[in-house]
Protein backbone atom coordinates (compact mmCIF):
# COMPACT_ATOMS: atom_id res chain seq x y z
CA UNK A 1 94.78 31.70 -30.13
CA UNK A 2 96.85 35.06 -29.60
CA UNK A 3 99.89 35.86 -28.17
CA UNK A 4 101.56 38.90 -27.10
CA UNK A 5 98.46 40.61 -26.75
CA UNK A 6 98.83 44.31 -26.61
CA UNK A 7 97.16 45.55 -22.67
CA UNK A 8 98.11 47.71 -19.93
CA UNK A 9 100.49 45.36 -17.51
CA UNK A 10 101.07 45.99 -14.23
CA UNK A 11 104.71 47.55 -13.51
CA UNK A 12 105.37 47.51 -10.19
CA UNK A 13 103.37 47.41 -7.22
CA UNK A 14 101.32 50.83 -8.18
CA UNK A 15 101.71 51.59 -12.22
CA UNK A 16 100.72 50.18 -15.28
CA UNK A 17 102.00 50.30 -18.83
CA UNK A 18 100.98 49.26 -22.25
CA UNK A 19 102.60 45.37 -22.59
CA UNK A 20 102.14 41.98 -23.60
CA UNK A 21 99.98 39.18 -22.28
CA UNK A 22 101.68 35.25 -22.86
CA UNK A 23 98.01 34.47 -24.45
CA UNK A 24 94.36 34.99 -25.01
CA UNK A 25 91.74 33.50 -27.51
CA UNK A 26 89.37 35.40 -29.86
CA UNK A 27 86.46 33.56 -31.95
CA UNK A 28 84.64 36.33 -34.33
CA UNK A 29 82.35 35.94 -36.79
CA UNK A 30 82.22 39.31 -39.56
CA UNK A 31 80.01 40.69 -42.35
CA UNK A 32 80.69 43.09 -44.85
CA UNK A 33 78.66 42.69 -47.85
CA UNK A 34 76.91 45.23 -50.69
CA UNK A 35 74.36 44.39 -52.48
CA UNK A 36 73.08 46.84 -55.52
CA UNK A 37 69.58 46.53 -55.65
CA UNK A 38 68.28 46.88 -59.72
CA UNK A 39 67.16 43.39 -59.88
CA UNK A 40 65.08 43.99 -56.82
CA UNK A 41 63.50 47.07 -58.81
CA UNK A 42 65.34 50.17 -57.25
CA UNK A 43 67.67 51.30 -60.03
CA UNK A 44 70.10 52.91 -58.57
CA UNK A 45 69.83 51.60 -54.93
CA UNK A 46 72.43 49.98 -52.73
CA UNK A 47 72.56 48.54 -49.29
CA UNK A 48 75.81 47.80 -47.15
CA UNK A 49 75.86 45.70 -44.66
CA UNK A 50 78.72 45.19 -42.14
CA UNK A 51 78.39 44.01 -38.54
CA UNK A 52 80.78 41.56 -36.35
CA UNK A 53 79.90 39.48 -32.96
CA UNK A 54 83.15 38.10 -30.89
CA UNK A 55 83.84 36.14 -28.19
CA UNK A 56 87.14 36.74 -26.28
CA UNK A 57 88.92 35.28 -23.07
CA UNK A 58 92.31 37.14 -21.74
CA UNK A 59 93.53 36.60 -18.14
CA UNK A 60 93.46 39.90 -16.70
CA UNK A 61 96.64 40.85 -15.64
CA UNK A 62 95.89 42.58 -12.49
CA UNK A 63 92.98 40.58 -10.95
CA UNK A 64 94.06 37.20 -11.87
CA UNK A 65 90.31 36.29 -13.43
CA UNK A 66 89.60 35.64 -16.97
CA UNK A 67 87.45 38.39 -18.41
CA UNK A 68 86.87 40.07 -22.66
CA UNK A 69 88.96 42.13 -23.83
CA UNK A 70 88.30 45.67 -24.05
CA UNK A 71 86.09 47.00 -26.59
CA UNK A 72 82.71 46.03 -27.46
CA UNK A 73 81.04 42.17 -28.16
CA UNK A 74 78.89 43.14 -31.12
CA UNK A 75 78.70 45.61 -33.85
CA UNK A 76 75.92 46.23 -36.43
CA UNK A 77 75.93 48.52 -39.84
CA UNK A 78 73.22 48.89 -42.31
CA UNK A 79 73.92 51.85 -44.68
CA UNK A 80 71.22 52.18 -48.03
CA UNK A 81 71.11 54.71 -50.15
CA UNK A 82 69.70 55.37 -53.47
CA UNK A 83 70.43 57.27 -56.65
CA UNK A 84 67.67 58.57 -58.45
CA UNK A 85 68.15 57.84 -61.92
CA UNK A 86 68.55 60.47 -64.42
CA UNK A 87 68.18 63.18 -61.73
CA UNK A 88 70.80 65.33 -59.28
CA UNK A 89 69.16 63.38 -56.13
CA UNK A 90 69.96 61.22 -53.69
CA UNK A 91 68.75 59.99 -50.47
CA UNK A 92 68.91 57.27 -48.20
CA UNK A 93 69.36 55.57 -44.44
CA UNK A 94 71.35 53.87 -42.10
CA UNK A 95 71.10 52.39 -38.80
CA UNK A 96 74.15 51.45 -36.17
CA UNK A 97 74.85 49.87 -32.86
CA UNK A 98 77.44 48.61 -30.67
CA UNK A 99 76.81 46.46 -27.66
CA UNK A 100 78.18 47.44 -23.94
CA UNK A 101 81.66 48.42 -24.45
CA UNK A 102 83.83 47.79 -21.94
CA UNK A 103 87.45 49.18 -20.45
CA UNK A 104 89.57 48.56 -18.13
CA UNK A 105 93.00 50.04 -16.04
CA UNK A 106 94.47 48.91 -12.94
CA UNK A 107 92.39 50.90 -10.58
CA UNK A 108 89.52 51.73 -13.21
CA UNK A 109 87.15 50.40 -15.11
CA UNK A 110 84.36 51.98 -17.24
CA UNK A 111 81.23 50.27 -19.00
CA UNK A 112 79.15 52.07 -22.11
CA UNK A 113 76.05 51.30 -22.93
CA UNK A 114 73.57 51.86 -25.88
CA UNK A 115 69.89 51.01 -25.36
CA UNK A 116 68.56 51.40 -29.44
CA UNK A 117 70.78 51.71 -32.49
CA UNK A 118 71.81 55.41 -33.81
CA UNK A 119 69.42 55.62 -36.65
CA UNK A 120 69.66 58.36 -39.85
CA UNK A 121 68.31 59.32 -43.30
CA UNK A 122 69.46 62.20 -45.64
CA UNK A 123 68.83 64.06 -48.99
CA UNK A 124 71.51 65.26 -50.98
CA UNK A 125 71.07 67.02 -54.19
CA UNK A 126 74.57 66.84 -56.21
CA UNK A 127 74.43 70.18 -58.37
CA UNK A 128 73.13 73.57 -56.87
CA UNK A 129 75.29 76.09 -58.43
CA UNK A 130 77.94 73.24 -59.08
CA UNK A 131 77.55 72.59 -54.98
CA UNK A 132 76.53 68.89 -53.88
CA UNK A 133 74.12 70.08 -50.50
CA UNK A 134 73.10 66.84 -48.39
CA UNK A 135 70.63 67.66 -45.18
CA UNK A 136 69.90 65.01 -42.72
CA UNK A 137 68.60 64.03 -39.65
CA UNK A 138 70.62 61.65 -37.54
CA UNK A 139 69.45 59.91 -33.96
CA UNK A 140 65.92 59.68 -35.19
CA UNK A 141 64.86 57.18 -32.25
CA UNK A 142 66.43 59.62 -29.49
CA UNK A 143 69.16 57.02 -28.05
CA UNK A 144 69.82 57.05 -24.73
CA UNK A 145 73.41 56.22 -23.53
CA UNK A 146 74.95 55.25 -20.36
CA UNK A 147 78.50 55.19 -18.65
CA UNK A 148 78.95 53.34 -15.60
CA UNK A 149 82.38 54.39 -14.06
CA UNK A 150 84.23 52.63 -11.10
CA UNK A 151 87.60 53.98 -9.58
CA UNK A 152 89.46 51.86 -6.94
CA UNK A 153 91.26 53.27 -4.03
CA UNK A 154 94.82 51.39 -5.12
CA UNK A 155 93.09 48.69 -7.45
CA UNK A 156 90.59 47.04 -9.12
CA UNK A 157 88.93 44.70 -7.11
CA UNK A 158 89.94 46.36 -3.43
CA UNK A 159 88.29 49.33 -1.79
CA UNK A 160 86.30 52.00 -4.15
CA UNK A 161 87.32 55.76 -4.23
CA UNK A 162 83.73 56.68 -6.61
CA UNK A 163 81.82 55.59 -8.76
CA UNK A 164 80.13 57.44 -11.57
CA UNK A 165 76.71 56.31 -13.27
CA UNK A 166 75.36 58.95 -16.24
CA UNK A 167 72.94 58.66 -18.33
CA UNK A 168 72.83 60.64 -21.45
CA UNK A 169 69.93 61.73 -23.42
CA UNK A 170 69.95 63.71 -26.60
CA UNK A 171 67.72 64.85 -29.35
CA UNK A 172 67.83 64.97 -33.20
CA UNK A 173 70.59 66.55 -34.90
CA UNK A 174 69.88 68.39 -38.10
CA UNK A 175 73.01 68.58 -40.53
CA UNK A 176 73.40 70.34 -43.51
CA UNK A 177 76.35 69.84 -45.54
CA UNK A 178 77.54 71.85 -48.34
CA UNK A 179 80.44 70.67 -50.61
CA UNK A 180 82.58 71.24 -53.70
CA UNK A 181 84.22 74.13 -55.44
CA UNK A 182 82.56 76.77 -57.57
């Protein structure tokens, strides 16, 4: 059980403001764990693990009807990476992703949406001329995205000005990092 939850308020007949709602409820279940990975057999390995799933319920303050909070319902983190022993090297992966995230205003209300997880791996060598250099490649499975956008007239719920559906598709990115003093 919350109270004095922290979400734009109506103020007036036409504006909002950042305020307080009496109550709302929030169940969530998290995960954050490490686990080294020797006594599997990969000296030197690690792999994090972090992710969260929640339920919420607030009374939306300008529509009357109970609805989540803003932000997302699920989250997932997997981040492994291994140091080769006795050597300069390391390299590993991770993998991340968010379910539909959702906002909204008093005359808006946007929905984001992830269709695969963000997916990555790297190298990184720690001493080139005293320099640690790490390349990687990051959004290895090409993840699409989409924003669904609705604006109301006066507000949500009554007549709409526009909406706005994008997709958004990009390619790999290709990093290269170079840090340190020499």
């Amino acid at each position: 059980a919350i109270s004095d939850l922290v979400t734009q308020i109506p103020i007036g007949a036409t504006a909002e403001a950042p305020g307080n709602l009496p109550e709302a409820r929030r169940l969530q279940l998290s995960l954050n764990a490490g686990l080294l990975l020797d006594a599997l057999g990969i000296a030197g390995g690690r792999l994090d693990v972090n992710g969260s799933i929640r339920d919420t319920r607030m009374r939306d303050p300008f529509t009357g009807e109970l609805r989540e909070f803003n932000g997302n319902r699920s989250y997932w983190n997997l981040d492994f990476r291994h140091d080769v022993p006795r050597t300069p090297w390391e390299w590993g992966a991770f993998a991340e992703y968010q379910s539909t995230n959702h906002s909204y205003r008093r005359d808006f209300e946007e929905h984001f949406q992830s269709a695969r997880p963000f997916v990555g791996v790297f190298l990184e060598h720690k001493n080139v001329l005293g320099l640690k250099v790490r390349a990687s490649v990051v959004n290895l499975l090409r993840k699409p995205e989409r924003t669904l956008q609705v604006s109301y007239d006066d507000a949500r719920g009554g007549p709409i000005e526009y909406t706005r559906d994008y997709p958004l598709e990009f390619g790999r990115i290709y990093r290269l990092n170079v840090s340190g003093t020499f």
